[in-house]
Protein backbone atom coordinates (compact mmCIF):
# COMPACT_ATOMS: atom_id res chain seq x y z
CA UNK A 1 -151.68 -46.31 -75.85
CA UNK A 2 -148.83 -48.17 -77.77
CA UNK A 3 -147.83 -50.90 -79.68
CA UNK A 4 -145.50 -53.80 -78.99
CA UNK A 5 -143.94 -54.87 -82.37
CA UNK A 6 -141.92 -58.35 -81.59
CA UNK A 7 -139.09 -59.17 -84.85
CA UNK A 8 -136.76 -61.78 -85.41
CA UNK A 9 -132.98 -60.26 -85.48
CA UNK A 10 -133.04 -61.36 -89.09
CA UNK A 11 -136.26 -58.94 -89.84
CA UNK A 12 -135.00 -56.42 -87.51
CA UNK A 13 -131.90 -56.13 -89.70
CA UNK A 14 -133.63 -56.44 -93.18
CA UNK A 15 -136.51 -54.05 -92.18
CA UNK A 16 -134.66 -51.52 -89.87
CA UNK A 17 -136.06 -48.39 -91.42
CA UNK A 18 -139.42 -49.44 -90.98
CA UNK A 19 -138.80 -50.46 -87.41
CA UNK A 20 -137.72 -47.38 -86.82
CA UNK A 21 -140.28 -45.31 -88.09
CA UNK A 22 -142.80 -47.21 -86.11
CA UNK A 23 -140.57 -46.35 -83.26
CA UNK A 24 -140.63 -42.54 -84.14
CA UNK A 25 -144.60 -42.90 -84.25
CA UNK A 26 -144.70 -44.05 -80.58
CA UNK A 27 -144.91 -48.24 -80.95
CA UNK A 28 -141.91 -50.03 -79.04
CA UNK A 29 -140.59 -52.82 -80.80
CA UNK A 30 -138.57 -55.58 -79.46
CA UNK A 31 -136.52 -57.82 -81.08
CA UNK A 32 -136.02 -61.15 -80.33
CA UNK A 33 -133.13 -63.83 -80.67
CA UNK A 34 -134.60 -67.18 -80.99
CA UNK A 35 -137.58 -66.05 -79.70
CA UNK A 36 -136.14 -64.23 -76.84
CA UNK A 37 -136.29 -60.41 -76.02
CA UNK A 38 -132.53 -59.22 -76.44
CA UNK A 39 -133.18 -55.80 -77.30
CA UNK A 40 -136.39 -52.69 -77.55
CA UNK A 41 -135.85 -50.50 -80.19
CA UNK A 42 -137.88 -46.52 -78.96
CA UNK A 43 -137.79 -43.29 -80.17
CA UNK A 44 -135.74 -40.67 -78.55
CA UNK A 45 -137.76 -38.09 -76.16
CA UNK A 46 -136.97 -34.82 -78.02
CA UNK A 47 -135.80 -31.81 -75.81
CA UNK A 48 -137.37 -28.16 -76.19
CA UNK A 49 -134.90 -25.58 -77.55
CA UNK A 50 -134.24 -23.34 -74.80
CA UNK A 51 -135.91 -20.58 -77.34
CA UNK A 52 -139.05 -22.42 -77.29
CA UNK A 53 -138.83 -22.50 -73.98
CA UNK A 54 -138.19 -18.24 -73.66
CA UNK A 55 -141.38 -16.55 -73.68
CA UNK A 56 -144.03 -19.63 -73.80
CA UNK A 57 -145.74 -18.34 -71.13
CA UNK A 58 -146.04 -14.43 -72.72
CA UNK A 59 -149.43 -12.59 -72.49
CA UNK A 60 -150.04 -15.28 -69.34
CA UNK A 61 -148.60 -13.81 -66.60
CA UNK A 62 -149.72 -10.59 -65.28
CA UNK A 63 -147.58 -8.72 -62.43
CA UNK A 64 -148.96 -6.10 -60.10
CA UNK A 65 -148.28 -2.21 -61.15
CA UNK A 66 -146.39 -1.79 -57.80
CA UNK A 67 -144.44 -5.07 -58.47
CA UNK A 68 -141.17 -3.63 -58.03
CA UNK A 69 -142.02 -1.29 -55.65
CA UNK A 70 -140.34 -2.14 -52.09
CA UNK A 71 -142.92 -1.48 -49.43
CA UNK A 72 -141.79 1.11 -46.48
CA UNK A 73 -142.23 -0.69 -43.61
CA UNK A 74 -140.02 -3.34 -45.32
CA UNK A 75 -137.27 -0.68 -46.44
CA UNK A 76 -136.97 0.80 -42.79
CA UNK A 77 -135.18 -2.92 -42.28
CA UNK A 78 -132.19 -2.07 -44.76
CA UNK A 79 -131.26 1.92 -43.84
């Protein structure tokens, strides 16, 4: 669960750092113009290197010892 943080434009511009940080640690905070939403200030989703990615499933997957072993009656189809 999140927080909605609702600023002024003036705070939003004196206090963006801190907005920001809240942002980064998952509240959404909108800003407001006269005490109208104009704008929702949330963190980016970050991406997973493609190395963290490579290998995350290592020691989890187990293949059969004839894995890559083509079965006769299917190898009679390609001579």
């Amino acid at each position: 669960m999140f927080l909605v943080v609702r600023v002024g434009m003036h705070e939003a511009k004196t206090q963006l750092s801190r907005l920001v940080a809240l942002a980064e640690g998952g509240e959404e905070v909108v800003i407001q113009r006269s005490g109208r939403p104009v704008a929702r200030l949330v963190a980016v989703q970050r991406r997973r290197p493609v190395a963290e990615a490579f290998g995350a499933l290592r020691g989890e997957i187990e293949l059969a010892d004839d894995f890559d072993e083509l079965p006769a009656e299917l190898a009679e189809h390609f001579t």
